[in-house]
Protein backbone atom coordinates (compact mmCIF):
# COMPACT_ATOMS: atom_id res chain seq x y z
CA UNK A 1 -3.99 117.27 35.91
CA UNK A 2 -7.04 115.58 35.49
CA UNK A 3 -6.61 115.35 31.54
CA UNK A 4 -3.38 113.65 32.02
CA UNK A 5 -4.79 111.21 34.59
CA UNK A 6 -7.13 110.23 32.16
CA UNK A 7 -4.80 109.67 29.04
CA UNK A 8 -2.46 107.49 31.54
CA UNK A 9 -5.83 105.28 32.31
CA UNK A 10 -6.71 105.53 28.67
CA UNK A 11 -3.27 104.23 27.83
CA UNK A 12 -2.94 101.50 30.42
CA UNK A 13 -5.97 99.98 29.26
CA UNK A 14 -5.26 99.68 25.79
CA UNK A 15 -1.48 98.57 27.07
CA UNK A 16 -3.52 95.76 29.15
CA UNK A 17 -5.89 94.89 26.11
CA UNK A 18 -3.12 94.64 23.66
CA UNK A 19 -1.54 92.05 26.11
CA UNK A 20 -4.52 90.15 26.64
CA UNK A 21 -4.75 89.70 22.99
CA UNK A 22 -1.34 88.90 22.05
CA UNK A 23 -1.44 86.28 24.73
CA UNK A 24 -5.09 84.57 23.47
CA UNK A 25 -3.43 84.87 19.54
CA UNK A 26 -0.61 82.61 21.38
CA UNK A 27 -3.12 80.34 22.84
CA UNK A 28 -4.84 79.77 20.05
CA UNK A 29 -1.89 79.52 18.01
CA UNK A 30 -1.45 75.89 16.93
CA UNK A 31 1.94 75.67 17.36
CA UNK A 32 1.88 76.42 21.18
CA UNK A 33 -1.54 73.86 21.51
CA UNK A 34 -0.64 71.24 19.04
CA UNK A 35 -1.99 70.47 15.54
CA UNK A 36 -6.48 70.07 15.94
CA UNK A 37 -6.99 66.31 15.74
CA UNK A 38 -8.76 65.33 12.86
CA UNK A 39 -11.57 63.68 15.28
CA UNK A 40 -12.46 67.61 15.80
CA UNK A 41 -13.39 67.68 11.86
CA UNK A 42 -15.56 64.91 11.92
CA UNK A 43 -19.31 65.24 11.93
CA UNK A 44 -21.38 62.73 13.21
CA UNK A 45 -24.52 61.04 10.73
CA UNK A 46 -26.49 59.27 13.25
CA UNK A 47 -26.23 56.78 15.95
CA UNK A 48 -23.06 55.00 15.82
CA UNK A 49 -22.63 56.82 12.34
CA UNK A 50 -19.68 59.49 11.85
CA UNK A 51 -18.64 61.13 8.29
CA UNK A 52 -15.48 61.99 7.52
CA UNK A 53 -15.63 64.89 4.96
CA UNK A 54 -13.95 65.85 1.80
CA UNK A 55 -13.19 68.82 3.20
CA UNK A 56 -10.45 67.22 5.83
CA UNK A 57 -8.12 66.95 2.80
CA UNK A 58 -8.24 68.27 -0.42
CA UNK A 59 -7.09 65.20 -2.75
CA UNK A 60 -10.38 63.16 -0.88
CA UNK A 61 -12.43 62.02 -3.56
CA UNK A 62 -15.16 60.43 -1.29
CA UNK A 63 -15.93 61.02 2.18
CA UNK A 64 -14.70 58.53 4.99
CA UNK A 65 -17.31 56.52 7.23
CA UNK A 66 -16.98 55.32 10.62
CA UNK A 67 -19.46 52.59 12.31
CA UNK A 68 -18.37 53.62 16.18
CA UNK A 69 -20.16 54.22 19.06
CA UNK A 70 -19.04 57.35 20.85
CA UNK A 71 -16.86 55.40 23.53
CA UNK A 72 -14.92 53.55 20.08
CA UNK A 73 -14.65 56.87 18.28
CA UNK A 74 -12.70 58.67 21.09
CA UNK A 75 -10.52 55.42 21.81
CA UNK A 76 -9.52 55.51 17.78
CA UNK A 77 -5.91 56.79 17.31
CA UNK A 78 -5.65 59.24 14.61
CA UNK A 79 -3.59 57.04 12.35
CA UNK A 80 -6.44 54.81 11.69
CA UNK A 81 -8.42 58.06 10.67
CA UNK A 82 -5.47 59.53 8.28
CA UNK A 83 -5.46 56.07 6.95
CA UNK A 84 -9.30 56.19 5.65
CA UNK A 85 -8.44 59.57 4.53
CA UNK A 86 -5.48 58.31 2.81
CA UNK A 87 -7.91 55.61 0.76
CA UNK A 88 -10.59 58.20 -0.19
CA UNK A 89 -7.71 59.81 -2.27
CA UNK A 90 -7.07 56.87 -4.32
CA UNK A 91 -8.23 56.74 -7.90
CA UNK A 92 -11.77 55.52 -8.96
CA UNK A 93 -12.87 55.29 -4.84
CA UNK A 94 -16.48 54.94 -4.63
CA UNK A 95 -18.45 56.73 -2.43
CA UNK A 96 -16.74 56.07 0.99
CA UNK A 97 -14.10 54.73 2.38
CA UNK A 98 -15.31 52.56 5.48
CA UNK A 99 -14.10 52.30 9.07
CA UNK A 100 -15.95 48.84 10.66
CA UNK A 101 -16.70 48.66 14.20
CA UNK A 102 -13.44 46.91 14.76
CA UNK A 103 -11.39 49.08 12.90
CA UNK A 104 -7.77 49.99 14.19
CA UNK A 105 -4.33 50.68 12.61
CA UNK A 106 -2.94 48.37 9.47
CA UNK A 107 -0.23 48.50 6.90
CA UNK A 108 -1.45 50.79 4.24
CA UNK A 109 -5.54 50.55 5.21
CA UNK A 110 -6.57 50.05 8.28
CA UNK A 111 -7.34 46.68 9.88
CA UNK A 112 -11.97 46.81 9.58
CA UNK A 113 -11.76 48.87 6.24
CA UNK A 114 -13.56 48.54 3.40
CA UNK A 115 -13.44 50.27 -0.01
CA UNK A 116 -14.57 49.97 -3.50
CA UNK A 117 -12.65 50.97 -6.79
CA UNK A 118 -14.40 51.23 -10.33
CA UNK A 119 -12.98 49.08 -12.77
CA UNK A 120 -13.03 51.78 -15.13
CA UNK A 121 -10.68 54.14 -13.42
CA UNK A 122 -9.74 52.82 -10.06
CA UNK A 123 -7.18 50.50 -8.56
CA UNK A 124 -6.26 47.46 -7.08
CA UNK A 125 -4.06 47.37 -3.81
CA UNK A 126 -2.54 44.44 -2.13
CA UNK A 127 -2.94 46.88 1.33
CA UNK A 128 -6.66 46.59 0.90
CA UNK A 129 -6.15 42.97 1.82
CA UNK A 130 -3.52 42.36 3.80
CA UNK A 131 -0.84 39.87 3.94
CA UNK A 132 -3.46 36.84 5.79
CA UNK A 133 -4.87 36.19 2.33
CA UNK A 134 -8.33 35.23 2.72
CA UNK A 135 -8.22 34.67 6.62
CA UNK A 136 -11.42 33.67 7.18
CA UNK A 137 -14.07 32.31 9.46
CA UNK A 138 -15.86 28.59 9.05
CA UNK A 139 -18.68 27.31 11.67
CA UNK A 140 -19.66 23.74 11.78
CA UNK A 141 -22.76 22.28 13.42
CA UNK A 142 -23.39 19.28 15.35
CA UNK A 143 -26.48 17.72 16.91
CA UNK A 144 -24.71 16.86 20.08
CA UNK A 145 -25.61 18.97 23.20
CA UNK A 146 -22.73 20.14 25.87
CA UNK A 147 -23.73 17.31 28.08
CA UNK A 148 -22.91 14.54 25.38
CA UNK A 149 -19.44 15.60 25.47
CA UNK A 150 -18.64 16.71 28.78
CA UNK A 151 -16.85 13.72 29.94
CA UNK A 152 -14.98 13.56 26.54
CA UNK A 153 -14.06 17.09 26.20
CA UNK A 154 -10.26 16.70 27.46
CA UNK A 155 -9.82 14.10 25.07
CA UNK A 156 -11.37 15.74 22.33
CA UNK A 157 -9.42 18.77 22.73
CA UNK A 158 -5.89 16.60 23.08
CA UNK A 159 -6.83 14.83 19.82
CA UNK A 160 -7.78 18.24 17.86
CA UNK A 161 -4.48 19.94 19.53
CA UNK A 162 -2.63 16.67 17.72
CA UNK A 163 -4.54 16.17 14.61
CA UNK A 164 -4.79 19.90 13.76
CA UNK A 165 -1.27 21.19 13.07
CA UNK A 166 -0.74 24.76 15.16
CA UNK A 167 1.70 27.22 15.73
CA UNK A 168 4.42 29.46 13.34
CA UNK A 169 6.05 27.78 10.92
CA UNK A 170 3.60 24.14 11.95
CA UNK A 171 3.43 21.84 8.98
CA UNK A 172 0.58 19.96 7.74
CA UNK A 173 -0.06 16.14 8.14
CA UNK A 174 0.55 15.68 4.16
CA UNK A 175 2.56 15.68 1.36
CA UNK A 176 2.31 17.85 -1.94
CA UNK A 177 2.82 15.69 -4.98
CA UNK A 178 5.15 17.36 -7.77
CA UNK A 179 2.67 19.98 -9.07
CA UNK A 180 -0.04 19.67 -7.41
CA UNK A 181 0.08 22.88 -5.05
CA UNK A 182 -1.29 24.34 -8.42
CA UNK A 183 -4.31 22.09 -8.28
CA UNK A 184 -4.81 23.65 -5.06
CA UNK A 185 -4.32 27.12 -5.80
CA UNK A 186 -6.63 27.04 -8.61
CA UNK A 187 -9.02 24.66 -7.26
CA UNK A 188 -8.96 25.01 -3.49
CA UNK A 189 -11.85 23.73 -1.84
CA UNK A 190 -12.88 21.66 -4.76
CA UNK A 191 -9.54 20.07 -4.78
CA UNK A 192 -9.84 18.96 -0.98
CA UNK A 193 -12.94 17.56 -1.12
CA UNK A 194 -12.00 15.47 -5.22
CA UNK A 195 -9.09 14.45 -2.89
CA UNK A 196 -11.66 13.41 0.00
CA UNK A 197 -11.49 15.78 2.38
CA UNK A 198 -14.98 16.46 2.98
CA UNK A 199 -18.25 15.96 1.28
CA UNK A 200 -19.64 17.61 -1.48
CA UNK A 201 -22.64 19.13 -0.05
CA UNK A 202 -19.96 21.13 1.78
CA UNK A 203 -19.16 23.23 -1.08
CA UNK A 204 -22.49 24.79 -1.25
CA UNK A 205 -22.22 26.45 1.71
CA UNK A 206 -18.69 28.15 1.75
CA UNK A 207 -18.28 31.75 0.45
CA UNK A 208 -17.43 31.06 -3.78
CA UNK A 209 -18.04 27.61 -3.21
CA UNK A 210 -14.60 27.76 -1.78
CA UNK A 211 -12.96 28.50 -5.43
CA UNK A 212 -12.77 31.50 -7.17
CA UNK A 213 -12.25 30.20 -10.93
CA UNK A 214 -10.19 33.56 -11.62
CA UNK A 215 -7.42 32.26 -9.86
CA UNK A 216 -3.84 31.26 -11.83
CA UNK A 217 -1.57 29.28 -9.72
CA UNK A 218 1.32 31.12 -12.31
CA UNK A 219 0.57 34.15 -11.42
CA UNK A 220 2.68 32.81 -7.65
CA UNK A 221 6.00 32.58 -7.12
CA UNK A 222 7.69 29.27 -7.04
CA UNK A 223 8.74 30.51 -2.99
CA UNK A 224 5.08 31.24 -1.92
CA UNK A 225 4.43 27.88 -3.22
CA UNK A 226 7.17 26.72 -1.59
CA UNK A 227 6.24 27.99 1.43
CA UNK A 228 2.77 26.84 1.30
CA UNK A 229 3.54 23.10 0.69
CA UNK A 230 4.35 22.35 3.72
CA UNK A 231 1.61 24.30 5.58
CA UNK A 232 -1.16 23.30 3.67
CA UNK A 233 -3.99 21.25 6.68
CA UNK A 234 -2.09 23.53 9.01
CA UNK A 235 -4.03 26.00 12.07
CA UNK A 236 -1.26 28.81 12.07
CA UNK A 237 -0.37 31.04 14.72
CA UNK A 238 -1.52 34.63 16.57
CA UNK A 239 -5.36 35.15 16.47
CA UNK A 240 -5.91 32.14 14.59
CA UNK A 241 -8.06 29.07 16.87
CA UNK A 242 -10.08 26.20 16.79
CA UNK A 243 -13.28 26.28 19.33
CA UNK A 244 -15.53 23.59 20.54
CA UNK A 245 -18.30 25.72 21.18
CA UNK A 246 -22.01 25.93 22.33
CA UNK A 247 -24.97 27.73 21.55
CA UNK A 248 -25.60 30.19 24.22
CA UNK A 249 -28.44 32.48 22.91
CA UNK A 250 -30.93 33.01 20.21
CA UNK A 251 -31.79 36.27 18.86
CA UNK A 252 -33.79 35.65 15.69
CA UNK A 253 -35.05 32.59 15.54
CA UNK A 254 -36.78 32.51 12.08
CA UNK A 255 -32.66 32.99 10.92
CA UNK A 256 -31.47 30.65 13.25
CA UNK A 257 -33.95 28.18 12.28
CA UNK A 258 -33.00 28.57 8.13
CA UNK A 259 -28.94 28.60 9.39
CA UNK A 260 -30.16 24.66 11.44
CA UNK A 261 -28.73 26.89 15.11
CA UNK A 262 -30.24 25.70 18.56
CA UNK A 263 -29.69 26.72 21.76
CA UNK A 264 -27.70 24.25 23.42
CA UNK A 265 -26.22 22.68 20.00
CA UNK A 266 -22.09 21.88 20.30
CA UNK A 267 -20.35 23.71 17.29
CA UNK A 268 -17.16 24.02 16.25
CA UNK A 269 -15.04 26.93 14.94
CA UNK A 270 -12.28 27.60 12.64
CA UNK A 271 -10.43 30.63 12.57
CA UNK A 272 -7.17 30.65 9.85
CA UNK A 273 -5.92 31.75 6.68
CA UNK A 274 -3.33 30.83 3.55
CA UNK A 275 -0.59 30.62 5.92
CA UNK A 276 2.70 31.57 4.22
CA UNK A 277 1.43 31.23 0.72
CA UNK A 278 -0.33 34.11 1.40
CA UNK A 279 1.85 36.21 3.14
CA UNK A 280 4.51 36.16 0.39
CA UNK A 281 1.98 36.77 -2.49
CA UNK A 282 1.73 39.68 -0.59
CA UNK A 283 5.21 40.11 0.22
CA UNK A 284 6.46 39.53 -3.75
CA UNK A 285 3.28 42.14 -5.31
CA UNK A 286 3.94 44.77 -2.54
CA UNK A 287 6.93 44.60 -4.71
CA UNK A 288 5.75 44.98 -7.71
CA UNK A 289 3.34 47.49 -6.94
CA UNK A 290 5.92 49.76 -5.43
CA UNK A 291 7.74 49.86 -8.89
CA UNK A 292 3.71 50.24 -10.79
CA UNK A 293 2.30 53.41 -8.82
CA UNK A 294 5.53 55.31 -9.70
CA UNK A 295 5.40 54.22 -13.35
CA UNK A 296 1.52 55.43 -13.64
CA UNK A 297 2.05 57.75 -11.87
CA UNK A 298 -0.26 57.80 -8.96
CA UNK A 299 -0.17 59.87 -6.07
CA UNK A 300 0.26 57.99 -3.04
CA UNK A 301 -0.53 60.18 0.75
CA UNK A 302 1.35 56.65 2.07
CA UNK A 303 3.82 54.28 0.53
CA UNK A 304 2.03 51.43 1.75
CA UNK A 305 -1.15 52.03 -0.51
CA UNK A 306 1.41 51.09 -3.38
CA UNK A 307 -1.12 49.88 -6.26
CA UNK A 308 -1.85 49.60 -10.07
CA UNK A 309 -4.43 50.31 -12.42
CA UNK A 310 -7.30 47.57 -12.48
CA UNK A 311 -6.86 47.30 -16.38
CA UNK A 312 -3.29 47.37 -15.53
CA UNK A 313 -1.20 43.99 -16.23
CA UNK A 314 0.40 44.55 -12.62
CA UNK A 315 -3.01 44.43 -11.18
CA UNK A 316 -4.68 41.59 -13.19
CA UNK A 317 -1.78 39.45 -11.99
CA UNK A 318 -1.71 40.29 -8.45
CA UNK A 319 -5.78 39.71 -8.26
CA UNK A 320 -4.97 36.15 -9.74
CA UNK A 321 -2.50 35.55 -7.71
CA UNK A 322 -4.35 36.96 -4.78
CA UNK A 323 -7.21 34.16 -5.85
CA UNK A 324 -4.97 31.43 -5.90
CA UNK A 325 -4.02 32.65 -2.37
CA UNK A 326 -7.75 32.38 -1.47
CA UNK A 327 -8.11 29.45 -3.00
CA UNK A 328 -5.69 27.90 -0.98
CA UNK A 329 -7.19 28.89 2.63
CA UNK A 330 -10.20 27.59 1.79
CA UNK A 331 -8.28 23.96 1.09
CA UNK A 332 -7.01 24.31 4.10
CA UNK A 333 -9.80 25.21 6.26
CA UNK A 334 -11.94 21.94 4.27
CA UNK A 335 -8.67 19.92 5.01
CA UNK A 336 -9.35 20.62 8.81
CA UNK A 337 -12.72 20.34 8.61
CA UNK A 338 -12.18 16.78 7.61
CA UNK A 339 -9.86 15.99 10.35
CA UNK A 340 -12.13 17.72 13.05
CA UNK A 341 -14.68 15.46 11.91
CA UNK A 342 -12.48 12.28 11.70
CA UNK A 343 -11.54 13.27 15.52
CA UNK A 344 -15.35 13.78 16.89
CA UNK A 345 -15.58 10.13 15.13
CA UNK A 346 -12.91 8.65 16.94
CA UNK A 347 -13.45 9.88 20.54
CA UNK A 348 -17.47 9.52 20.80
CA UNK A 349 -17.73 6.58 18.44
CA UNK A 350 -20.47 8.01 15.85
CA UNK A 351 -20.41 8.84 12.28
CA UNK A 352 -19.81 12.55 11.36
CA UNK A 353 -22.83 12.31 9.02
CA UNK A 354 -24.81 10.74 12.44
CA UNK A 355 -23.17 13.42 14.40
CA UNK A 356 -25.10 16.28 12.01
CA UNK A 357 -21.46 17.81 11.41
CA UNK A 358 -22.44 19.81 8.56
CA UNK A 359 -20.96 23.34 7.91
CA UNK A 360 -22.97 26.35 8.18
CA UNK A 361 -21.05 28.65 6.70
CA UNK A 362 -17.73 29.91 5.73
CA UNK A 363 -16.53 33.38 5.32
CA UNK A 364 -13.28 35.63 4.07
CA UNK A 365 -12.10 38.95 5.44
CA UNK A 366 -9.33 39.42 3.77
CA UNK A 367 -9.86 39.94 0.38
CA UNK A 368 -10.21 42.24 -3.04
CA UNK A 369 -13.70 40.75 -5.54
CA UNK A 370 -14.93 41.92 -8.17
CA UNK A 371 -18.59 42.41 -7.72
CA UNK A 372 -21.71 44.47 -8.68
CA UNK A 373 -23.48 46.96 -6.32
CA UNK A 374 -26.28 49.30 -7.35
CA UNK A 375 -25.78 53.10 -7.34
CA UNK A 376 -28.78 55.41 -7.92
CA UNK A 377 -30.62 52.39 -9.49
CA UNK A 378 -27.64 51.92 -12.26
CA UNK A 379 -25.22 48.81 -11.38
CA UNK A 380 -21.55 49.61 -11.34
CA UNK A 381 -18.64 46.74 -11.37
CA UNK A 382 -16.55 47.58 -8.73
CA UNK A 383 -13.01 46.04 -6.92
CA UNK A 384 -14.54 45.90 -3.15
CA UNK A 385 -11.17 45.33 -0.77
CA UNK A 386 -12.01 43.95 2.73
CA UNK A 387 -9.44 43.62 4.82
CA UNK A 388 -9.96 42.87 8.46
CA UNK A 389 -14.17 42.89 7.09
CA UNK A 390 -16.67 40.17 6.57
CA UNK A 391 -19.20 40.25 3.88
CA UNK A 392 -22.61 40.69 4.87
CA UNK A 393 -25.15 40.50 1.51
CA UNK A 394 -28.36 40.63 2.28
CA UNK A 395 -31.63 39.02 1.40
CA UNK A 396 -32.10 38.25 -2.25
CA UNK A 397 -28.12 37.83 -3.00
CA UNK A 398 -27.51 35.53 -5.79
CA UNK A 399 -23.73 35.06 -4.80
CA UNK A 400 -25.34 33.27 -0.96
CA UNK A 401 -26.57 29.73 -0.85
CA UNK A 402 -30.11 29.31 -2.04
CA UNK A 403 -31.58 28.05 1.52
CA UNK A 404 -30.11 30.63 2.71
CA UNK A 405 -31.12 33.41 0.87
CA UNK A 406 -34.63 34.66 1.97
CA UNK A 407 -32.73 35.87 5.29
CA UNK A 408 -29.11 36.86 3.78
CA UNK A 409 -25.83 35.37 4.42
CA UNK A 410 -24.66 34.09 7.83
CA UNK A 411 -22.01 36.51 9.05
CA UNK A 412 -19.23 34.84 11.66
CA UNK A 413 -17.40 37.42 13.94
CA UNK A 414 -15.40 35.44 16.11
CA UNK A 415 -14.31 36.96 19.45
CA UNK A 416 -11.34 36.23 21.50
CA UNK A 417 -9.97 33.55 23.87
CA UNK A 418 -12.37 32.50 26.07
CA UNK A 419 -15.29 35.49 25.25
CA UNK A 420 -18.06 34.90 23.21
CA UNK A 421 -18.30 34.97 19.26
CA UNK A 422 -21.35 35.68 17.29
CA UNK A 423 -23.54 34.95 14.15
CA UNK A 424 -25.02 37.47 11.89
CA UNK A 425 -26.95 37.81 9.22
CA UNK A 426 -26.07 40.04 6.08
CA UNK A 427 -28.44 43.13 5.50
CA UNK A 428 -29.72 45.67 2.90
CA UNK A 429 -28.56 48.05 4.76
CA UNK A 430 -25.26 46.80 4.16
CA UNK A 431 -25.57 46.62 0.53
CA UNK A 432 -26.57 50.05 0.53
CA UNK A 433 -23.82 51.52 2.68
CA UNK A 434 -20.96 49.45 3.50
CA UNK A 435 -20.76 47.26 -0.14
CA UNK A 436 -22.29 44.53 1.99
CA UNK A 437 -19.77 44.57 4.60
CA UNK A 438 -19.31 44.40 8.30
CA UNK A 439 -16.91 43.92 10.67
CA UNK A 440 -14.88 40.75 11.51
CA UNK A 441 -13.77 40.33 14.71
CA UNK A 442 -13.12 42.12 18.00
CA UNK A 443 -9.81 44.27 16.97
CA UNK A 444 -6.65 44.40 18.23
CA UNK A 445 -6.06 47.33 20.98
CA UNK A 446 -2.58 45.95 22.58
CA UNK A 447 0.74 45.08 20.60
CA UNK A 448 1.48 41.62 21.55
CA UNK A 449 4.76 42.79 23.03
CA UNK A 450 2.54 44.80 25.16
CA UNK A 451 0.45 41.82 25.66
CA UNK A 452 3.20 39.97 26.84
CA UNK A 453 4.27 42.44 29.48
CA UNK A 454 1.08 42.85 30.91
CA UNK A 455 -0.59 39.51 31.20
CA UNK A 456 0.61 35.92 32.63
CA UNK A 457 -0.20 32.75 30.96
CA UNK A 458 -1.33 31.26 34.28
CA UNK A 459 -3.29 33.87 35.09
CA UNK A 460 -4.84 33.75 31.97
CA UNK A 461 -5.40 29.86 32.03
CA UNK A 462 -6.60 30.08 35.40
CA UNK A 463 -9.57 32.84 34.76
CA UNK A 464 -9.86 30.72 31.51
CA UNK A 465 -10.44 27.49 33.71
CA UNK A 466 -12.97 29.37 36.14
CA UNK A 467 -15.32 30.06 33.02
CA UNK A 468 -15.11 26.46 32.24
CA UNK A 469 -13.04 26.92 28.92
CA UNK A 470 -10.12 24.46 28.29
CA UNK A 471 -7.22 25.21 26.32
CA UNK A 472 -4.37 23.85 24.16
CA UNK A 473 -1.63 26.15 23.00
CA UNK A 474 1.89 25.42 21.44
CA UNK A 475 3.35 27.86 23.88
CA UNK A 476 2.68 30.22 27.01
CA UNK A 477 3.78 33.54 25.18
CA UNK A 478 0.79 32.87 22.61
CA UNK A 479 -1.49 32.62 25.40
CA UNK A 480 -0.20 35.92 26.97
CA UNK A 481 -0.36 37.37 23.53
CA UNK A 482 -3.54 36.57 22.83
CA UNK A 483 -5.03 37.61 26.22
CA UNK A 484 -9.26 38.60 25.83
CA UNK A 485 -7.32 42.23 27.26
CA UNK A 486 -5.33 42.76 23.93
CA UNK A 487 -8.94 43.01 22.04
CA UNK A 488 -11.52 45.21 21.86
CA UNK A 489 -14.87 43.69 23.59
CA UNK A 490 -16.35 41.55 20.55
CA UNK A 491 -19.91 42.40 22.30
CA UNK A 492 -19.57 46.24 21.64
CA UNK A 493 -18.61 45.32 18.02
CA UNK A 494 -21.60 43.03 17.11
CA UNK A 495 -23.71 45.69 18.84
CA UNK A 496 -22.32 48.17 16.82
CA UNK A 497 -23.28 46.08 13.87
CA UNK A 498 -26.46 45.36 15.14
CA UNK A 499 -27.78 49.04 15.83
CA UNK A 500 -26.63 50.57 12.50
CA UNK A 501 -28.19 47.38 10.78
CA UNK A 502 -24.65 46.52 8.91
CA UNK A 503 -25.44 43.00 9.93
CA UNK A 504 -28.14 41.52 12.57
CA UNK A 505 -27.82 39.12 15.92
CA UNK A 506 -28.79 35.66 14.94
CA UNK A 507 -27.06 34.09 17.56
CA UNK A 508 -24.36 33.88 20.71
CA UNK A 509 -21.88 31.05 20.83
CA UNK A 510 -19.63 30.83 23.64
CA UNK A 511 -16.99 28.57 23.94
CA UNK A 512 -15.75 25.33 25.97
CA UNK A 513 -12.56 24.49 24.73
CA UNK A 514 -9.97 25.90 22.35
CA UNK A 515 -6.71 25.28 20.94
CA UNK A 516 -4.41 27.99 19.82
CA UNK A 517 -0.66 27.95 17.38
């Protein structure tokens, strides 16, 4: 009948229906697509600007920024996101938790993060540093041009390759008397330059004055001091470089001017850290702070954030040992300093002091420091961890060099082997959002295992060779390992920096010839 016709149709399209929304409940069902990446929770501010909101976990007690263009915020693996989740949990966090242009995956933070802890009620964690201790950055100028060294610039990267001790494990060209690795750890720079290596004037211009008076050489264990007497004057290994350099662009020149830059001007870079000092005052607190979060008990979303109290005595001793650390990369960057200048000497035959080789700047970006930002008008003392993150104060900053600071502090961000590196200046904008921070170097995209397997040291030399840069290392695999490939491009980051006004272009340095550990 017509009736039953009907109920049939009726029936076979509610059948059909049901099954058509059974199977789109099964689509959507996250178990059958996979768990929504956290990327599809985050909401972007503005250019280059993305927020990572409370909302993505519960226990956040700030939000998470990220200072990405859109092509760097889809390449970012989740795990560097969780991890700036993971740090806006912590106790006493302030404001945000901060993801740098060149931010990718560390132990515990993430390598370009940045965040600040009250010293009321926050904490101090040796994750939010690292275990390269005050790796930093130091730029010195000459008043040589590329053509007065051309001719002399196989020698003078031979003699650096041989005065400057490279590679894991390299000693330094000196020897420690009894005790006096504690004269360096609490007086680093100073110490080097009493025991003269270097001038004084050169203390003006390093980050601290190259000594943070804070630091308490007993604080370190007899092995990290062990381990860093025989490094101390040493390069290191990995990412870390000396570059003969030139100036390849102005951007500002009212900065560049104040900072003594010139197009054309020869400079040379350093790029190093505390060596294994610093690596096992990181090693022997890691420690310590594994037993310290348990006994306060502080919940921890990762292991790796493992950390104390500020007020705590766990934390007041790492910090000074962390300082001594600090101390003792910047003694060892003045210590080559000295020798780079000593070599210059030898091989054209001038003075340093006739040669202009003063230092422009020097920065860390590894560290934890106490310091004082303003919030709503009101100042607030704060623990500001960098790790993998330069500091970038701006205008007015009491803690830069007086000539320097009408235009804020010069920011280094060195690139990779055989690209470009850049200097900044420090910005208000980056005292207002990032704790006057910005990134610190290109970032690491490739494993160097990975590295290894997909680039060949003569390949590398050779494309190296065709951009007229020279270069020393202590081994092919470093070269393969540190292939320009296994970065992210340095000129994205600096842009990066640049747009969102974290730091500004002063200047493009490109280099000629470098020597690598």
């Amino acid at each position: 009948s017509t009736h039953s016709k009907l109920v049939l149709l009726i029936t076979s399209i509610l059948i059909l229906v049901g099954i058509v929304f059974m199977f789109l409940l099964e689509y959507k069902n996250p178990e059958t697509l996979g768990p929504m990446s956290i990327k599809d929770k985050i909401k972007k501010v503005r250019d280059n600007v993305y927020e990572v909101p409370g909302s993505v976990n519960k226990k956040m007690r700030a939000s998470g920024r990220l200072y990405l263009d859109d092509e760097s915020f889809e390449a970012l693996e989740d795990g560097a996101i969780d991890q700036i989740v993971n740090i806006a949990c912590l106790p006493g966090v302030h404001r945000y938790a901060i993801g740098l242009p060149d931010i990718h995956f560390g132990y515990g933070f993430p390598i370009g993060g940045v965040a600040a802890f009250s010293e009321k009620n926050g904490i101090v964690s040796p994750g939010g540093v690292g275990f390269d201790i005050n790796c930093g950055v130091r730029l010195i100028k000459t008043n040589l041009k590329q053509s007065d060294i051309e001719d002399k610039l196989d020698e003078l990267i031979e003699a650096l390759f041989k005065n400057i001790p490279s590679g894991v494990g390299s000693k330094g060209k000196i020897k420690l008397k009894e005790n006096e690795i504690d004269d360096v750890l609490n007086f680093g720079a100073e110490w080097a330059v009493e025991n003269g290596y270097g001038w004084e004037e050169d203390l003006e211009v390093l980050e601290e004055n190259g000594r943070i008076k804070e630091a308490d050489s007993t604080k370190v264990s007899d092995k990290a001091k062990r381990r860093g007497i025989p490094q101390l004057g040493s390069l290191g290994s990995g990412n870390h470089f000396l570059e003969i350099q030139v100036v390849d662009e102005i951007y500002n020149d009212e900065v560049a001017s104040v900072y003594g830059l010139e197009k054309g001007m020869v400079v040379i870079m350093i790029h190093s850290g505390s060596r294994g000092c610093g690596h096992q005052v990181c090693s022997d607190y890691l420690r310590v702070m594994d037993k310290a979060y348990k006994n306060h008990q502080i919940d921890l979303a990762d292991r790796q954030l493992a950390c104390a109290p500020f007020d705590s005595k766990e934390a007041q001793d790492y910090l000074k040992a962390m300082y001594a650390a600090a101390n003792y990369a910047w003694a060892n960057r003045q210590m080559m300093t000295h020798w780079i200048r000593e070599t210059f000497e030898d091989i054209l035959g001038k003075s340093a002091k006739d040669m202009g080789m003063d230092i422009v700047y020097d920065v860390a970006h590894n560290i934890a420091k106490q310091e004082t930002h303003k919030f709503k008008g009101n100042d607030m003392k704060l623990v500001v961890h960098r790790k993998g993150a330069t500091r970038a104060f701006g205008p007015g900053s009491e803690e830069i060099p007086e000539k320097y600071r009408k235009v804020g502090q010069p920011v280094l961000i060195p690139g990779t082997m055989g690209t470009a590196s850049y200097v900044l200046h420090g910005t208000q904008t980056a005292m207002e959002e990032t704790f006057g921070s910005t990134a610190h170097g290109a970032g690491r995209v490739l494993s160097r295992s990975q590295a290894k397997k997909d680039y060949k040291p003569e390949e590398i030399k050779n494309n190296l060779a065709a951009n007229g840069v020279k270069i020393r290392a202590t081994t092919e695999n470093v070269i393969a390992e540190e292939a320009p490939g296994a970065y992210k491009d340095v000129d994205s980051v600096v842009k990066i920096s640049d747009s969102t006004g974290i730091a500004k272009l002063v200047a493009k340095v490109k280099p000629l010839a470098v020597t690598k550990g």
